[in-house]
Protein backbone atom coordinates (compact mmCIF):
# COMPACT_ATOMS: atom_id res chain seq x y z
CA UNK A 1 -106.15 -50.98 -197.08
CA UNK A 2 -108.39 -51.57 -199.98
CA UNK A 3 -111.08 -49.44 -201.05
CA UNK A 4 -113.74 -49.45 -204.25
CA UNK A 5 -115.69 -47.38 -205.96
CA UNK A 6 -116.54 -44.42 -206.23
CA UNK A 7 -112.64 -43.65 -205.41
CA UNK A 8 -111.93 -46.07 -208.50
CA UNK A 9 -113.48 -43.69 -211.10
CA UNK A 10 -111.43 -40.88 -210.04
CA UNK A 11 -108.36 -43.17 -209.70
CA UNK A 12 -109.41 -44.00 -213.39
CA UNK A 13 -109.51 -40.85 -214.71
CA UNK A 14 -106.50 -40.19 -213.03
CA UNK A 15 -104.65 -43.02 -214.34
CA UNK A 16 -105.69 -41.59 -218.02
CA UNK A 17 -104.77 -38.43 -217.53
CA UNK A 18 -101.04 -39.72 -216.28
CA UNK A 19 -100.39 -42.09 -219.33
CA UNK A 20 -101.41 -40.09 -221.56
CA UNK A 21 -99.16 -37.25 -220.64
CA UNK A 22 -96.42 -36.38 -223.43
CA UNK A 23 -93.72 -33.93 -222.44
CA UNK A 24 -92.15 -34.65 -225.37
CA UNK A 25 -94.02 -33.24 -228.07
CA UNK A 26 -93.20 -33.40 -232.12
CA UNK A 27 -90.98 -30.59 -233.39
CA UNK A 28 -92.63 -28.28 -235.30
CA UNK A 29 -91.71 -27.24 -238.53
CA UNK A 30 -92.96 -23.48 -238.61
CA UNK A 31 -92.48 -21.53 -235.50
CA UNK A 32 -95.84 -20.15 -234.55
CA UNK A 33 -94.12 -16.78 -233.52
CA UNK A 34 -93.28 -16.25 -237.10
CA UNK A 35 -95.20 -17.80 -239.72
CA UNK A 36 -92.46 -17.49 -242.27
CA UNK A 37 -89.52 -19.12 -240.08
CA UNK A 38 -89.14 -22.97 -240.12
CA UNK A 39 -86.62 -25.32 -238.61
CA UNK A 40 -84.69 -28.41 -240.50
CA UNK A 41 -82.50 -30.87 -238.51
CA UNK A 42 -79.40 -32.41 -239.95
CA UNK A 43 -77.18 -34.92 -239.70
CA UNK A 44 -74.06 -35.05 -241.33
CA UNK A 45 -72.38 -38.44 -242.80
CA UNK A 46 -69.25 -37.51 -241.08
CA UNK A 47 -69.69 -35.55 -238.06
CA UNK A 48 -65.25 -34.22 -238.64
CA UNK A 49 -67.31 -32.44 -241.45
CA UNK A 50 -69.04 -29.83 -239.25
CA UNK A 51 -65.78 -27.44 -239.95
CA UNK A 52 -67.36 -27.31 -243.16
CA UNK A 53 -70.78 -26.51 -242.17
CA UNK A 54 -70.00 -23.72 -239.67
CA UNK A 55 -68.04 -21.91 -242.84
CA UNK A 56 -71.26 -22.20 -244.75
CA UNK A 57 -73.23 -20.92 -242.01
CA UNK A 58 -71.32 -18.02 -241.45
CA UNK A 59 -72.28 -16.81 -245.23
CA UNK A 60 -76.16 -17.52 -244.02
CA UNK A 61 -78.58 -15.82 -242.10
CA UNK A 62 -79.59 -19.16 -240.36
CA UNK A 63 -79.52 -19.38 -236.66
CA UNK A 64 -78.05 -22.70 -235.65
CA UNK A 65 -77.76 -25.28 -232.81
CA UNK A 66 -75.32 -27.81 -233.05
CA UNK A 67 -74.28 -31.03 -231.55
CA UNK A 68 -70.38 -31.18 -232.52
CA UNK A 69 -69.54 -34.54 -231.15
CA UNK A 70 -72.21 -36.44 -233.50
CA UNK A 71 -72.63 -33.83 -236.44
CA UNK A 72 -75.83 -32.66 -235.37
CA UNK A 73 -77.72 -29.37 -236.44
CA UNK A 74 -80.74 -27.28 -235.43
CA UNK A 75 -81.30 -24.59 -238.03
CA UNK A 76 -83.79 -22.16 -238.08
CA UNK A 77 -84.57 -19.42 -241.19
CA UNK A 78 -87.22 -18.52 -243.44
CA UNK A 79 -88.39 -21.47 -246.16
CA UNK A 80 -85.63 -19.19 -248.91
CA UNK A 81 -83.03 -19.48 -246.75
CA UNK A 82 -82.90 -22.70 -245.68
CA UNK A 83 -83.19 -24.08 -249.15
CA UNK A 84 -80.81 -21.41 -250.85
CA UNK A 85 -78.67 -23.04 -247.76
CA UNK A 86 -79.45 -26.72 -248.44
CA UNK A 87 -78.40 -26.32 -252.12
CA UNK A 88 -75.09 -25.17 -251.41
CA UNK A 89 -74.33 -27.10 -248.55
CA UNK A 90 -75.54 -30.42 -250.62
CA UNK A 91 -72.22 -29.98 -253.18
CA UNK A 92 -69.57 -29.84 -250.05
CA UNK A 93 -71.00 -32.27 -247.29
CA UNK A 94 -72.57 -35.40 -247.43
CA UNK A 95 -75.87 -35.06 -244.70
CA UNK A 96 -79.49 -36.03 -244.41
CA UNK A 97 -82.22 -33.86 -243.16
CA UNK A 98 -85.86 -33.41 -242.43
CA UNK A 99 -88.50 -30.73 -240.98
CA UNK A 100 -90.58 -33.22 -239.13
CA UNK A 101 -89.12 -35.31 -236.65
CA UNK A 102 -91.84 -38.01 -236.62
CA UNK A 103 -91.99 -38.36 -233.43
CA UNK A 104 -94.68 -38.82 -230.47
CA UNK A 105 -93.77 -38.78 -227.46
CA UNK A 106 -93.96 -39.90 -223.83
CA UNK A 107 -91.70 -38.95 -220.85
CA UNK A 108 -93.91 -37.84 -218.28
CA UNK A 109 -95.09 -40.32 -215.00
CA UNK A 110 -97.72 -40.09 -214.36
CA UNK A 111 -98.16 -36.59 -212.90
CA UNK A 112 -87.86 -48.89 -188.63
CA UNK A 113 -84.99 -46.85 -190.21
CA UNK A 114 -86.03 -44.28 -192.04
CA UNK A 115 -83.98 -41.91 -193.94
CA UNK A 116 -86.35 -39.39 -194.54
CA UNK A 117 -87.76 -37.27 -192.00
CA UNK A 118 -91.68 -38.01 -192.56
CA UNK A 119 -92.84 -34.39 -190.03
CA UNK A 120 -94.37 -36.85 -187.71
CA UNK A 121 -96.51 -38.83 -190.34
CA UNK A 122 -95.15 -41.95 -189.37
CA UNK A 123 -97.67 -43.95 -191.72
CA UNK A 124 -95.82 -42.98 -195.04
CA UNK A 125 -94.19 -45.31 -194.20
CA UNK A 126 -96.48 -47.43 -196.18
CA UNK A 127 -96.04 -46.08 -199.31
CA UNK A 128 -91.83 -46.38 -198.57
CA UNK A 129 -92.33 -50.54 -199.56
CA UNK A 130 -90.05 -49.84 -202.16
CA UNK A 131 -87.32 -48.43 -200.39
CA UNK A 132 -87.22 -50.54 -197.68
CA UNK A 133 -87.49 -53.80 -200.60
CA UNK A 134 -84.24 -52.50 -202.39
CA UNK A 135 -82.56 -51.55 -199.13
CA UNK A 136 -83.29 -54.31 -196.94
CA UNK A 137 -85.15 -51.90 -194.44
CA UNK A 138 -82.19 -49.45 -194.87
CA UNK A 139 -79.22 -52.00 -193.84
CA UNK A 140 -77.45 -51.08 -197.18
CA UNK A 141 -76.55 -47.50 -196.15
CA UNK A 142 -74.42 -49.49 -193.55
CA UNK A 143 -72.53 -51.31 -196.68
CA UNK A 144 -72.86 -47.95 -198.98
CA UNK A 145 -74.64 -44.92 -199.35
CA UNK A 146 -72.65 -43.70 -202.07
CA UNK A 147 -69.52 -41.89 -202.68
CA UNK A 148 -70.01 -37.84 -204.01
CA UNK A 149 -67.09 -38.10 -206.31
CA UNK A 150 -69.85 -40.09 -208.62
CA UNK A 151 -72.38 -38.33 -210.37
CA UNK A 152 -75.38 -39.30 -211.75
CA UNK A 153 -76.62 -37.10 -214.57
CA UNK A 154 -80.31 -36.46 -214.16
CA UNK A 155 -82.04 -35.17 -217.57
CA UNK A 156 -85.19 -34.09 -216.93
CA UNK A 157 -87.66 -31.65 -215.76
CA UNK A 158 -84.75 -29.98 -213.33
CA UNK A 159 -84.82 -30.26 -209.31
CA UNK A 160 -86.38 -28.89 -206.28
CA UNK A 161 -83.28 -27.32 -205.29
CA UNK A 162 -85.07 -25.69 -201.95
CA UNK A 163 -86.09 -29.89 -201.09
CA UNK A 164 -84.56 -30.93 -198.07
CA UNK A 165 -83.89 -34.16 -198.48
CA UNK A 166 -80.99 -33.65 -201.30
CA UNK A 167 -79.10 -31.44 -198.82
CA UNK A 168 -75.80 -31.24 -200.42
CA UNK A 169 -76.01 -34.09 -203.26
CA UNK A 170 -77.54 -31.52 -206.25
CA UNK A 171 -74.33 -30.00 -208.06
CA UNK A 172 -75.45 -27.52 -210.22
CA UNK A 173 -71.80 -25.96 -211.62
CA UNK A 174 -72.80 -28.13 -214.88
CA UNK A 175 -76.20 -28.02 -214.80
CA UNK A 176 -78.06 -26.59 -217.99
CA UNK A 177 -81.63 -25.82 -218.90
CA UNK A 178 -82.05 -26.70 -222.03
CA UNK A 179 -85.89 -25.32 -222.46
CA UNK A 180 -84.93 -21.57 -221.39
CA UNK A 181 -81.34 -21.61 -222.51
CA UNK A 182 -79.75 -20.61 -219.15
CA UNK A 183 -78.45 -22.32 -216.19
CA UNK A 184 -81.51 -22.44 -214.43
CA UNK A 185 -82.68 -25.95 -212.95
CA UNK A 186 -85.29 -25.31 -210.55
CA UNK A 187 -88.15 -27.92 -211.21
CA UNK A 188 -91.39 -26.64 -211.83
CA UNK A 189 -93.32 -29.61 -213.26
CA UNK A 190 -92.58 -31.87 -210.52
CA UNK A 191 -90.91 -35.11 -212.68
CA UNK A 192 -87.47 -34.13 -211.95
CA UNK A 193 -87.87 -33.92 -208.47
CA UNK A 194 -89.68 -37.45 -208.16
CA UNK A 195 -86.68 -39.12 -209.51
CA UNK A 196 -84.11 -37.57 -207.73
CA UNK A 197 -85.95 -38.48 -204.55
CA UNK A 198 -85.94 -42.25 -205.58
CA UNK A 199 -82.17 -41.53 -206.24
CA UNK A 200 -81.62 -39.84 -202.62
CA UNK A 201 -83.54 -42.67 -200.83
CA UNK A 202 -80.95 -45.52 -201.84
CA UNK A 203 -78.14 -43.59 -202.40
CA UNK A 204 -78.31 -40.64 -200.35
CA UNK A 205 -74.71 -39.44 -200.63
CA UNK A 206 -74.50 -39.62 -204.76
CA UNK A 207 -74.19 -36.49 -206.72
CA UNK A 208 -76.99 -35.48 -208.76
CA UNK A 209 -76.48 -33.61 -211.56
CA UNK A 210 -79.48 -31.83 -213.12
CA UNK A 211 -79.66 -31.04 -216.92
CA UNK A 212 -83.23 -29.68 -217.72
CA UNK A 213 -84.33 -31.08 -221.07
CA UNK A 214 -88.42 -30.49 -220.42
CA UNK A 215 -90.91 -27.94 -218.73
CA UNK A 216 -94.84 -28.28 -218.45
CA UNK A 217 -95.20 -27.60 -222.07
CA UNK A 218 -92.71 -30.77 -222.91
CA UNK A 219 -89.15 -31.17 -224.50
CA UNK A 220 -87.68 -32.53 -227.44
CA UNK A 221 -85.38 -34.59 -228.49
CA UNK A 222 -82.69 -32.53 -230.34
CA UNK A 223 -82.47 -31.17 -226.44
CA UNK A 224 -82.02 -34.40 -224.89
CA UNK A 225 -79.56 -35.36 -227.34
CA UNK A 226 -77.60 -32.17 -226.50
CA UNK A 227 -77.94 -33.39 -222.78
CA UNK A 228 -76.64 -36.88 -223.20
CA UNK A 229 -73.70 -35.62 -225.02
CA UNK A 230 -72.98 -32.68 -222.22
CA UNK A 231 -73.39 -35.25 -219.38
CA UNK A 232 -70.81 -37.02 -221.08
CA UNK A 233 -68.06 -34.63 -221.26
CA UNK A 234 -68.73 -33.28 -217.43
CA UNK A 235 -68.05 -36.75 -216.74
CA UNK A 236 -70.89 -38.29 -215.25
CA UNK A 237 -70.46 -41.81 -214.50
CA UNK A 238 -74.13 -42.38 -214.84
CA UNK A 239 -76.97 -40.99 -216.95
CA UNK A 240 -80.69 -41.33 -215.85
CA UNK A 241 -83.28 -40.86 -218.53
CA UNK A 242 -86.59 -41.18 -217.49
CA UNK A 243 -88.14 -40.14 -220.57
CA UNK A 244 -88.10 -40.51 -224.35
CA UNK A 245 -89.66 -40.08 -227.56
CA UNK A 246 -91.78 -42.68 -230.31
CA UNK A 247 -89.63 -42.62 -233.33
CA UNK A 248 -92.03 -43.51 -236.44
CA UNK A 249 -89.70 -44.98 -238.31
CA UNK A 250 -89.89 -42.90 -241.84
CA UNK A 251 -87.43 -41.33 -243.76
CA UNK A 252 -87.04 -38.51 -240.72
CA UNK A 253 -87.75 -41.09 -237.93
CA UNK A 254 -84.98 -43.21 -239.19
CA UNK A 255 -82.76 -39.74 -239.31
CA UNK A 256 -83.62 -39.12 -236.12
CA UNK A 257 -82.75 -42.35 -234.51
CA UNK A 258 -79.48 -42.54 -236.35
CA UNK A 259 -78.38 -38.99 -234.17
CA UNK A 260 -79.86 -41.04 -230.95
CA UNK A 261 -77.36 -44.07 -231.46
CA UNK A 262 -74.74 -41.34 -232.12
CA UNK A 263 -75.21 -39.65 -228.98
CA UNK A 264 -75.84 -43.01 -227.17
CA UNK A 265 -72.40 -43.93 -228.54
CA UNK A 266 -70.40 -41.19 -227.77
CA UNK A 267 -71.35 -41.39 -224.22
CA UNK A 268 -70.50 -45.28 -224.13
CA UNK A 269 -67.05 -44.01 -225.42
CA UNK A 270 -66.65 -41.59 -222.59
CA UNK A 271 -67.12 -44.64 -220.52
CA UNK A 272 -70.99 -43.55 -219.12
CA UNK A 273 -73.79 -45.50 -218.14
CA UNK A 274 -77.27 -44.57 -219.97
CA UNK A 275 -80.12 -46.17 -218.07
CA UNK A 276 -83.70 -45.41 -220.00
CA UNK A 277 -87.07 -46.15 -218.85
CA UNK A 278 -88.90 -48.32 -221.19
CA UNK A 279 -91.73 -46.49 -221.64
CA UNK A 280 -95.58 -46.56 -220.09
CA UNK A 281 -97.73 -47.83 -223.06
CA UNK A 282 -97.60 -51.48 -222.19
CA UNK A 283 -96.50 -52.63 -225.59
CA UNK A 284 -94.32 -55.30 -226.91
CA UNK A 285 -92.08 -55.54 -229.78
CA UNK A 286 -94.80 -57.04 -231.84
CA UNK A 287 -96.96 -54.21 -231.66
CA UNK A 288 -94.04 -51.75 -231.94
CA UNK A 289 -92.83 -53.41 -235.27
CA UNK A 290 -96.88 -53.14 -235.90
CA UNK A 291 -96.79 -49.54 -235.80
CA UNK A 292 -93.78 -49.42 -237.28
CA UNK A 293 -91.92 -47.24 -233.97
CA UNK A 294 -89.27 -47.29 -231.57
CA UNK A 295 -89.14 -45.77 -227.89
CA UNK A 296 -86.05 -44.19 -228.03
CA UNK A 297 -83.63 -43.82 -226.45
CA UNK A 298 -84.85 -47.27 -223.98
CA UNK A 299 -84.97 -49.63 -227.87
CA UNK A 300 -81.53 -48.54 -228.79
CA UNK A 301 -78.06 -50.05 -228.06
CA UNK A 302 -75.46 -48.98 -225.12
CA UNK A 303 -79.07 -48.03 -222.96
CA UNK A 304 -80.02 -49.97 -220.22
CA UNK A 305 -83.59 -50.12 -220.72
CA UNK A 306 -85.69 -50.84 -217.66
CA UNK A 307 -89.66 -52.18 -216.96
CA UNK A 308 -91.33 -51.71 -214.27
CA UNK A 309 -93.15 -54.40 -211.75
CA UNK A 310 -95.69 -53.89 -209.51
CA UNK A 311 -95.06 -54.66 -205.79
CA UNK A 312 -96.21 -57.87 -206.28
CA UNK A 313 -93.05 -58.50 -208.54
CA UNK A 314 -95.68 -58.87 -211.45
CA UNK A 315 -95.26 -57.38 -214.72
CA UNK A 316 -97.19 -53.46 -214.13
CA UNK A 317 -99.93 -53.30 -216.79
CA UNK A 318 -98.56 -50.06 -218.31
CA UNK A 319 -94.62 -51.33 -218.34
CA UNK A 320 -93.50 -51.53 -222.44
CA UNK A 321 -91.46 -55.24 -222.81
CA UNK A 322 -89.76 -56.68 -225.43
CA UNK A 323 -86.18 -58.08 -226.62
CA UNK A 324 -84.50 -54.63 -225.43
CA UNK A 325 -85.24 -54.77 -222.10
CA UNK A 326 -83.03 -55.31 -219.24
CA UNK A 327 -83.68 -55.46 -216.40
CA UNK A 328 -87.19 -54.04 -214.26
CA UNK A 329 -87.72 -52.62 -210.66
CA UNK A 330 -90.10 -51.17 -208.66
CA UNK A 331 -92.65 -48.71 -210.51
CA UNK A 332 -95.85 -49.41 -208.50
CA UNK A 333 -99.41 -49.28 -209.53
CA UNK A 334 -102.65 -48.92 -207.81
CA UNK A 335 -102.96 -52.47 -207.00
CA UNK A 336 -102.81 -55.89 -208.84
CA UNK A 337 -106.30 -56.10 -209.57
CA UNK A 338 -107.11 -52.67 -210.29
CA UNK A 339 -107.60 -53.44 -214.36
CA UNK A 340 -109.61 -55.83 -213.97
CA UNK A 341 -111.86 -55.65 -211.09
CA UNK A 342 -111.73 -51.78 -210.13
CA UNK A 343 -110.45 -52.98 -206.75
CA UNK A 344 -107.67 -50.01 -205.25
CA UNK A 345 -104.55 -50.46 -202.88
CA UNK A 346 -102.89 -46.84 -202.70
CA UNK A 347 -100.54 -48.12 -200.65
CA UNK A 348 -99.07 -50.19 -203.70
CA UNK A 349 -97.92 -46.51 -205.42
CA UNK A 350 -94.47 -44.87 -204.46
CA UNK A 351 -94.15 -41.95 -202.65
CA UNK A 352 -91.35 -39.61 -203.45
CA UNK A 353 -90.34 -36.43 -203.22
CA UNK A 354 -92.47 -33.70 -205.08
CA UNK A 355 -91.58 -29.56 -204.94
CA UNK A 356 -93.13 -27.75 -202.32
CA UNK A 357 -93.98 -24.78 -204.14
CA UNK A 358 -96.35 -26.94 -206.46
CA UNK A 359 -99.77 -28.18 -205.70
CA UNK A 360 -100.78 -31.49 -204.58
CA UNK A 361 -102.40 -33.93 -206.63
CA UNK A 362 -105.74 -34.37 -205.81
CA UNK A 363 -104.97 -38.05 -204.91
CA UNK A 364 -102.21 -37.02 -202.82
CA UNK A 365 -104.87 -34.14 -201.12
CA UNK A 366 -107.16 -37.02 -200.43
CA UNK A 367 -104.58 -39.49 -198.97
CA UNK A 368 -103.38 -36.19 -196.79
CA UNK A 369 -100.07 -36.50 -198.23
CA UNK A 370 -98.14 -33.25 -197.26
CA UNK A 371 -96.27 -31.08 -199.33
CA UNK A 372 -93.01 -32.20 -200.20
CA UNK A 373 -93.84 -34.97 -201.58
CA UNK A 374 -96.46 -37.01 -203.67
CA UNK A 375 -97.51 -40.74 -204.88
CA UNK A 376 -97.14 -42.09 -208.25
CA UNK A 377 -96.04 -45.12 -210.67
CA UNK A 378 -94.62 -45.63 -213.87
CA UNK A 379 -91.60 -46.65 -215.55
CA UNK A 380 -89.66 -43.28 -215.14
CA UNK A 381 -89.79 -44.45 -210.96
CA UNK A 382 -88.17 -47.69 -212.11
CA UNK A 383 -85.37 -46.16 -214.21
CA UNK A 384 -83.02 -44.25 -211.26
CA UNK A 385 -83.08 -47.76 -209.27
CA UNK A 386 -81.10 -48.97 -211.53
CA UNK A 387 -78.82 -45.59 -211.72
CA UNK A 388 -79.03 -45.68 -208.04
CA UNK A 389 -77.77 -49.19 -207.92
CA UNK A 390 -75.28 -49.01 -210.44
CA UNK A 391 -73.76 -45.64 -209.28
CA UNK A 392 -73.35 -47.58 -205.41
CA UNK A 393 -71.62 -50.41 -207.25
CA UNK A 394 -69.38 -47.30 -209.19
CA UNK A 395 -68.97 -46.03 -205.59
CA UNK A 396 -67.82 -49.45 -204.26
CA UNK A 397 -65.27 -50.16 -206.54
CA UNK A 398 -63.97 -46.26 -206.66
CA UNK A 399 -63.31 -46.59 -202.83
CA UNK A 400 -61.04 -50.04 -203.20
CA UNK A 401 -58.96 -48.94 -206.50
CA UNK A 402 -59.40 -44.74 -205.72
CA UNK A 403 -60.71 -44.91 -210.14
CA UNK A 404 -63.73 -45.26 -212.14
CA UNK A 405 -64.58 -48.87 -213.39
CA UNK A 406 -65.56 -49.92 -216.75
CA UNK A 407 -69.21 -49.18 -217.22
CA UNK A 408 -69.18 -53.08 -219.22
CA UNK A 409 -68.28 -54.23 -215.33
CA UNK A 410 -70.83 -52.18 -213.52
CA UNK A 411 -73.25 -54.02 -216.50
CA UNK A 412 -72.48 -57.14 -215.62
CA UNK A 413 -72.84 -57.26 -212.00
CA UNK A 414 -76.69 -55.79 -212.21
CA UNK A 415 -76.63 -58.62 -214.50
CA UNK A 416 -75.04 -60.97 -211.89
CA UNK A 417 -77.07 -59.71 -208.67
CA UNK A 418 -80.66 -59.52 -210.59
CA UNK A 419 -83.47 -61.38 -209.27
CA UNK A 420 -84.89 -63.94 -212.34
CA UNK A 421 -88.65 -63.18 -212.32
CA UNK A 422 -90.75 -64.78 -215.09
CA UNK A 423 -89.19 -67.65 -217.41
CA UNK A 424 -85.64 -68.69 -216.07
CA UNK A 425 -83.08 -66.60 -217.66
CA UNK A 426 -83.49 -63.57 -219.39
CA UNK A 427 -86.87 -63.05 -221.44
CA UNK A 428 -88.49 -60.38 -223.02
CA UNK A 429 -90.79 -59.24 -219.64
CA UNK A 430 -88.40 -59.08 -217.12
CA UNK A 431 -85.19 -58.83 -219.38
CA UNK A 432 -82.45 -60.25 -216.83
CA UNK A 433 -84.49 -59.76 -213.83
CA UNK A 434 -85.10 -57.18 -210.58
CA UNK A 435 -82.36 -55.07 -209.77
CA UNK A 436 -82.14 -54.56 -205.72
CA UNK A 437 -79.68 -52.81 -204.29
CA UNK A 438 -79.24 -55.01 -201.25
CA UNK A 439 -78.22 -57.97 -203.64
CA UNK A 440 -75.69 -56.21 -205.99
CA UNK A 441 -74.19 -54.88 -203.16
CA UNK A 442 -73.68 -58.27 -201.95
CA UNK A 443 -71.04 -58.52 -204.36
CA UNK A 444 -67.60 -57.87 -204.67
CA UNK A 445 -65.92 -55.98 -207.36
C-alpha cells in the first residue's frame, strides 16, 4: 500500500534521526568524572612483548585493559603518570600510542509457513518479504534449520533474553558485557535484539551467542576489539558485526586500524568467520579516500563486508559500496522512490524482533505493530543473512563429516550460490552478489 504526504515528513525525519545515530562514539581522552585522569591506547610492535609491559605496570599506578592476543592496551592515570610511564616503557618495548582514537562512528540501524507466531496479526506477514525471499516461503527449514553445536557470536547491543522467539538458541555461559563489565546481556537499546531475530527467522536452531559491546549511550572500539578476540577463543564459528567505527586515517587512526586487522587476524587464525555490515552513509571508496577514512572493521581484510538492497534487489540509497564489499542482502527501505519523489511503501521495511519491555517506535505505533517486535532497514539487517547463511552451510557440512569446515570453504560457496546483481561478475555495488539461503543451500559441501 502506498501512501504520501504528510506521513512522508515524519518518515523523513525519521529516516534522519536513524542514520544519523552513532553508538559508537570517539574515545575520550579525559574522563569527565575526573578532570585530571586521561586514557592512552597502545599497541605494541610485538604483541609476545606484553610480559614486559605487565612488569612495568605493576611498578605504576595505571589501571589497565589489555588485549593479550594482539598486544593491545587501555590505560588510564593522571597526565604524570602516564608520561612518567611512557618514558620508561619507551627504552624496553617497541609500541605506538595515542589519546584520541580519531574515530566517528556509526553502528546503530536505524532505531503460508510461518515460523513466528504473529498473536493473530496475520498481515505481518507483509513486512516478512524478506524471510520468505531467502527461505523460499520457509521450504529451507525442511533442508536445514541449523545445527546448535554452531554458534554465531553476536556483538552488539546484547539480547532480549525474555523474547520468545529465541527459545533455547541464546547461550549466555560466554556471554560478556563489555559496557558494564559484568556478564549481563539483556538488551536495552533494542539493536541486538533486531539482529538476532533476522538470525532466528532463517536459522532458527543456531546458537546465538551475545557479547555486549554498546548501550544507548554507544560503544567503542577498544571493546569490540576485546569482543572479536573473546568470540574467537569460545569458539564461535561465526562472528556477526553489525556495527563499526570511521577510522580518520591520522597518525592514531592508522594505530587504531592496525589493532583492528590484528584482531581481525587472530580470529581468521582460530578458523572464524567475521561478517561486517558495510555501513549506512551511502558512500563509495572515492569519497572515503576523499575524506581520508575507513569503516572499520567492514574495509578491512578477513571481514566479509556486506551492502544492503532494497526489495527491489536495487542498490538501498543509504548502503556504503566500494572494492571491499562482498556480497549484499536484504536491508529494506521505505520504498524505491521514496528519495526522490516522497512516495512511501512501509511494507518494503523488515520487521524483526524488538524487546518488549521497550517502547514502540512511533512508526511502528502508527502501523499498530505490537510489542515484540518493530520495522526497520539498514545495513546492520543485511549483515546476520549472511551469518545466518553461512552458519547453515557450517551446519550442513558439520552433520556429514561430525567437524567444523574451513571458514575459506564456507567463503567460497556464498561466493558460489550468490545471485549476480548489477554488472556480471563481481563489482564494487553488489560485490559478488545476493546471498539467499535457499540457493547456498542448494549446494553440496
Amino acid at each position: 500500500m502506498k501512501k504520501k504526504k504528510p506521513l512522508a515528513s515524519l518518515l523523513l525525519l525519521m529516516v534522519c534521526a536513524l542514520l544519523a545515530a552513532t553508538p559508537f562514539r570517539t574515545v575520550s581522552a579525559v574522563d569527565v568524572g575526573n578532570s585530571q585522569s586521561e586514557t592512552i591506547f597502545v599497541l605494541l610492535d610485538r604483541p609476545h612483548q606484553m610480559k614486559t609491559i605487565d612488569s612495568l605496570l605493576s611498578k605504576s599506578q595505571l589501571t589497565a585493559d589489555k588485549i593479550q592476543e594482539i598486544g593491545f592496551l587501555k590505560l588510564q592515570g593522571t597526565s604524570e603518570e602516564l608520561d612518567r610511564w611512557l618514558k620508561k616503557s619507551a627504552s624496553e618495548v617497541d609500541f605506538s600510542w595515542y589519546k584520541d582514537p580519531g574515530e566517528s562512528a556509526e553502528a546503530k540501524m536505524l532505531q503460508n509457513r510461518n515460523y513466528w507466531d504473529l498473536h493473530g496479526m496475520e498481515e505481518l506477514n507483509a513486512y516478512l518479504w524478506y524471510a520468505e525471499a531467502q527461505t523460499n516461503h520457509y521450504t529451507t527449514y525442511d533442508i536445514q534449520e541449523g545445527n546448535p553445536k554452531v554458534k554465531i557470536a553476536l556483538l552488539d547491543s546484547g539480547v532480549d533474553l525474555a523474547n520468545e522467539h529465541f527459545g533455547q538458541t541464546i547461550l549466555t555461559v560466554d556471554s560478556w558485557n563489555y559496557v558494564d563489565g559484568n556478564n549481563s546481556v539483556q538488551d536495552e537499546n533494542g539493536h541486538g535484539t533486531q539482529v538476532a531475530g533476522v538470525l532466528s527467522l532463517l536459522a532458527p536452531k543456531i546458537s546465538i551467542v551475545p557479547y555486549k559491546i554498546m548501550n544507548n549511550g554507544g560503544g567503542n572500539s577498544f571493546a569490540l576489539l576485546s569482543a572479536i578476540v573473546r568470540a574467537a577463543n569460545d569458539g564461535n564459528q561465526v562472528i556477526n558485526i553489525s556495527a563499526g567505527s570511521y577510522i580518520r586515517l591520522d597518525d592514531a587512526g592508522r594505530i587504531l586500524r592496525e589493532a583492528y586487522q590484528r584482531a581481525v587476524d587472530y580470529a581468521d587464525k582460530m578458523n572464524a568467520i567475521i561478517v561486517a555490515s558495510a555501513g549506512n552513509r551511502g558512500t563509495g571508496d572515492k569519497s572515503n579516500a576523499a575524506s581520508n577514512e575507513i569503516h572499520a572493521p567492514s574495509m578491512l581484510e578477513h571481514v566479509i563486508s556486506v551492502g544492503a538492497v532494497m526489495k527491489s534487489n536495487r542498490l538501498a540509497p543509504y548502503s556504503n559500496y566500494g572494492p571491499y564489499i562482498d556480497f549484499v542482502a536484504y536491508g529494506g527501505y521505505f520504498g524505491d522512490d521514496f528519495d526522490t519523489t516522497g512516495n512511501v511503501n512501509v511494507t518494503d521495511l523488515m520487521l524483526t524482533a524488538f524487546p518488549k519491555s521497550l517502547p514502540n517506535t512511533a512508526l511502528d505505533i502508527m502501523l499498530n505493530i505490537p510489542q515484540g517486535y518493530s520495522l526497520s532497514f539498514g545495513t546492520s539487517l543485511a549483515a546476520p543473512q549472511v551469518s545466518a547463511t553461512a552458519a547453515l552451510l557450517i551446519s550442513n557440512y558439520y552433520d556429514r563429516h561430525h567437524h567444523y569446515p574451513q571458514a575459506d570453504n564456507i567463503f567460497r560457496l556464498l561466493k558460489q550460490s550468490a545471485v549476480d546483481l548489477g554488472d556480471p561478475g563481481r563489482d564494487d555495488k553488489f560485490g559478488y552478489g545476493e546471498v539467499i539461503v535457499d540457493q547456498a543451500l542448494k549446494l553440496k559441501n
